[in-house]
C-alpha atoms as a PDB file:
ATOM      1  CA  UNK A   1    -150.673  23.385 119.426  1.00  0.00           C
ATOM      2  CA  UNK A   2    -149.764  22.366 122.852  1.00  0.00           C
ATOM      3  CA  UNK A   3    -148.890  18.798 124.219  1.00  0.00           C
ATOM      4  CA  UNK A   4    -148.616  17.487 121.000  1.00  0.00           C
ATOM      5  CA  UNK A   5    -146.599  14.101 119.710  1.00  0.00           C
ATOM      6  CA  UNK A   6    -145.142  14.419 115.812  1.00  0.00           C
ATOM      7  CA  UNK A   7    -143.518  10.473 115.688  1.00  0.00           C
ATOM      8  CA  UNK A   8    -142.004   9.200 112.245  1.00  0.00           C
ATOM      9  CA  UNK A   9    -143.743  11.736 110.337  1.00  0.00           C
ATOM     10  CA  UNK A  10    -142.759  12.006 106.513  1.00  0.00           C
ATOM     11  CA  UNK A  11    -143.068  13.621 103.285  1.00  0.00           C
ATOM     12  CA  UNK A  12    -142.217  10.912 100.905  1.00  0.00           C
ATOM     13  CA  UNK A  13    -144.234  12.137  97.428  1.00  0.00           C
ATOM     14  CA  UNK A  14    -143.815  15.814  98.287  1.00  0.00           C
ATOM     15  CA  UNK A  15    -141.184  17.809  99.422  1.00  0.00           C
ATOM     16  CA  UNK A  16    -142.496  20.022 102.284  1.00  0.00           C
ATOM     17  CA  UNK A  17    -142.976  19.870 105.471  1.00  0.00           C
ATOM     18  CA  UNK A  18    -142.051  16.390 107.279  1.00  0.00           C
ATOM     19  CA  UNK A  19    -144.784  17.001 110.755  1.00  0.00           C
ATOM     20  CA  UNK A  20    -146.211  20.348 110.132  1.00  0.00           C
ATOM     21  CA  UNK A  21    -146.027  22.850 106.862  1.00  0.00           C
ATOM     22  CA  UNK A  22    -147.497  25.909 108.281  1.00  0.00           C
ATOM     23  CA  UNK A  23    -148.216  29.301 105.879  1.00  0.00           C
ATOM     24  CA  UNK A  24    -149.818  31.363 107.635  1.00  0.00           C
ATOM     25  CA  UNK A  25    -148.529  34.464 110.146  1.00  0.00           C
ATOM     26  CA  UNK A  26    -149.056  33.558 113.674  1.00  0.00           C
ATOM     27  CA  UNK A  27    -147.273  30.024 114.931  1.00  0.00           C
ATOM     28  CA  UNK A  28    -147.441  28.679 118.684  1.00  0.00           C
ATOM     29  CA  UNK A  29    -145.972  25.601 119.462  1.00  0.00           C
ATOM     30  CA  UNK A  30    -145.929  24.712 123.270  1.00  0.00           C
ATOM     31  CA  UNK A  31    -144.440  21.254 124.776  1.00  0.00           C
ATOM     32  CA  UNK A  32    -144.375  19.195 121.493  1.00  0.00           C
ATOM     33  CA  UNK A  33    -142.095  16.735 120.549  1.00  0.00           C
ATOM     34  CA  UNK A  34    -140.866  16.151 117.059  1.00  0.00           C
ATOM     35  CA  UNK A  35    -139.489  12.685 116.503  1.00  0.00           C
ATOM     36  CA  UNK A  36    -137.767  11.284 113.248  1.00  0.00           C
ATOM     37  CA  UNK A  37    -139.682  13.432 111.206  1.00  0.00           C
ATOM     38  CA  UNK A  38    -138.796  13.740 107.628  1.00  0.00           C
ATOM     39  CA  UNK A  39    -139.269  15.675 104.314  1.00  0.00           C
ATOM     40  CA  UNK A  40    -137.547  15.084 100.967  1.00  0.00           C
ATOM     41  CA  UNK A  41    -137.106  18.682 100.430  1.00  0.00           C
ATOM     42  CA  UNK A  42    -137.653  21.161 103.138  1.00  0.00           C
ATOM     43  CA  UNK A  43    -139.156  21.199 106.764  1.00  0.00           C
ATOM     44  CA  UNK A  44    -138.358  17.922 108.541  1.00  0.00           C
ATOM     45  CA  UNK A  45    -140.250  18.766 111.802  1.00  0.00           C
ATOM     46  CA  UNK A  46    -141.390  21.518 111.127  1.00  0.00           C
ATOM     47  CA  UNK A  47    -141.897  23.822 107.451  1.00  0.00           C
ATOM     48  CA  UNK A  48    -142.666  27.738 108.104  1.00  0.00           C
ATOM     49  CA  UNK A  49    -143.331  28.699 104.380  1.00  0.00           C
ATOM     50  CA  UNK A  50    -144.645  32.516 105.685  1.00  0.00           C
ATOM     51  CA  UNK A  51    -143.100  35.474 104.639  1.00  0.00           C
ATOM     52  CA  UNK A  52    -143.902  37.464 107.739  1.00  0.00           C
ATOM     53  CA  UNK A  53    -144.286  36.087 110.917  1.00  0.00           C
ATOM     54  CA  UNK A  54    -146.322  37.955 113.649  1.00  0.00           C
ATOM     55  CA  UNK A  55    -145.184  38.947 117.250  1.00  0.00           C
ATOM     56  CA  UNK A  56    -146.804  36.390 119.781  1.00  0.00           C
ATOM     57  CA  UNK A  57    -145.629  33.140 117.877  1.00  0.00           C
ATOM     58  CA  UNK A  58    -144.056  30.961 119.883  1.00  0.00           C
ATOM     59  CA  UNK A  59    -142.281  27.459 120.047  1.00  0.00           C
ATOM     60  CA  UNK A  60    -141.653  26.481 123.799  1.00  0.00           C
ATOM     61  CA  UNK A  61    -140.423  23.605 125.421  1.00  0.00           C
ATOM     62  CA  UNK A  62    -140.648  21.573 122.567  1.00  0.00           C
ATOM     63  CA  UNK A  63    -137.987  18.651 122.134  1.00  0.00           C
ATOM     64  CA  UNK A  64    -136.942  18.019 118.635  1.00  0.00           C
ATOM     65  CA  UNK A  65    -134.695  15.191 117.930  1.00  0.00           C
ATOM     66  CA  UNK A  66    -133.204  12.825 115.372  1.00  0.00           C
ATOM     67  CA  UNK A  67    -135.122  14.825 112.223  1.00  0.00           C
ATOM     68  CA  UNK A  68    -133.711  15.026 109.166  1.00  0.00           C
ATOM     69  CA  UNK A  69    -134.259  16.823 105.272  1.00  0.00           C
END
């Protein structure tokens, strides 16, 4: 992902993952911005639900701000 705008995202009938639940084993994130993004249970902006994550992900200059659980 690169550039990208997560605004007022939420999870309101599950519990996982607010902008993004990712699962699998290679994550890049470059320049995105996560605004007041939500999740009842786990994640808010952002839910890695991996149990091994490979050399090479990234998450770069990204803002994150105001997101809550």
């Amino acid at each position: 992902m690169e550039g990208c705008d997560f605004i007022n995202c939420g999870i309101i009938n599950g519990s996982n993952g607010g902008a993004i639940y990712f699962a699998g084993t290679v994550f890049n994130a470059t320049g995105c911005r996560f605004l007041n993004c939500y999740a009842k249970g786990s994640g808010g902006a952002i839910c890695i639900n991996s149990s091994h994550i490979q050399y090479g992900s990234t998450i770069n200059r990204c803002i994150f701000y105001n997101n809550t659980i």
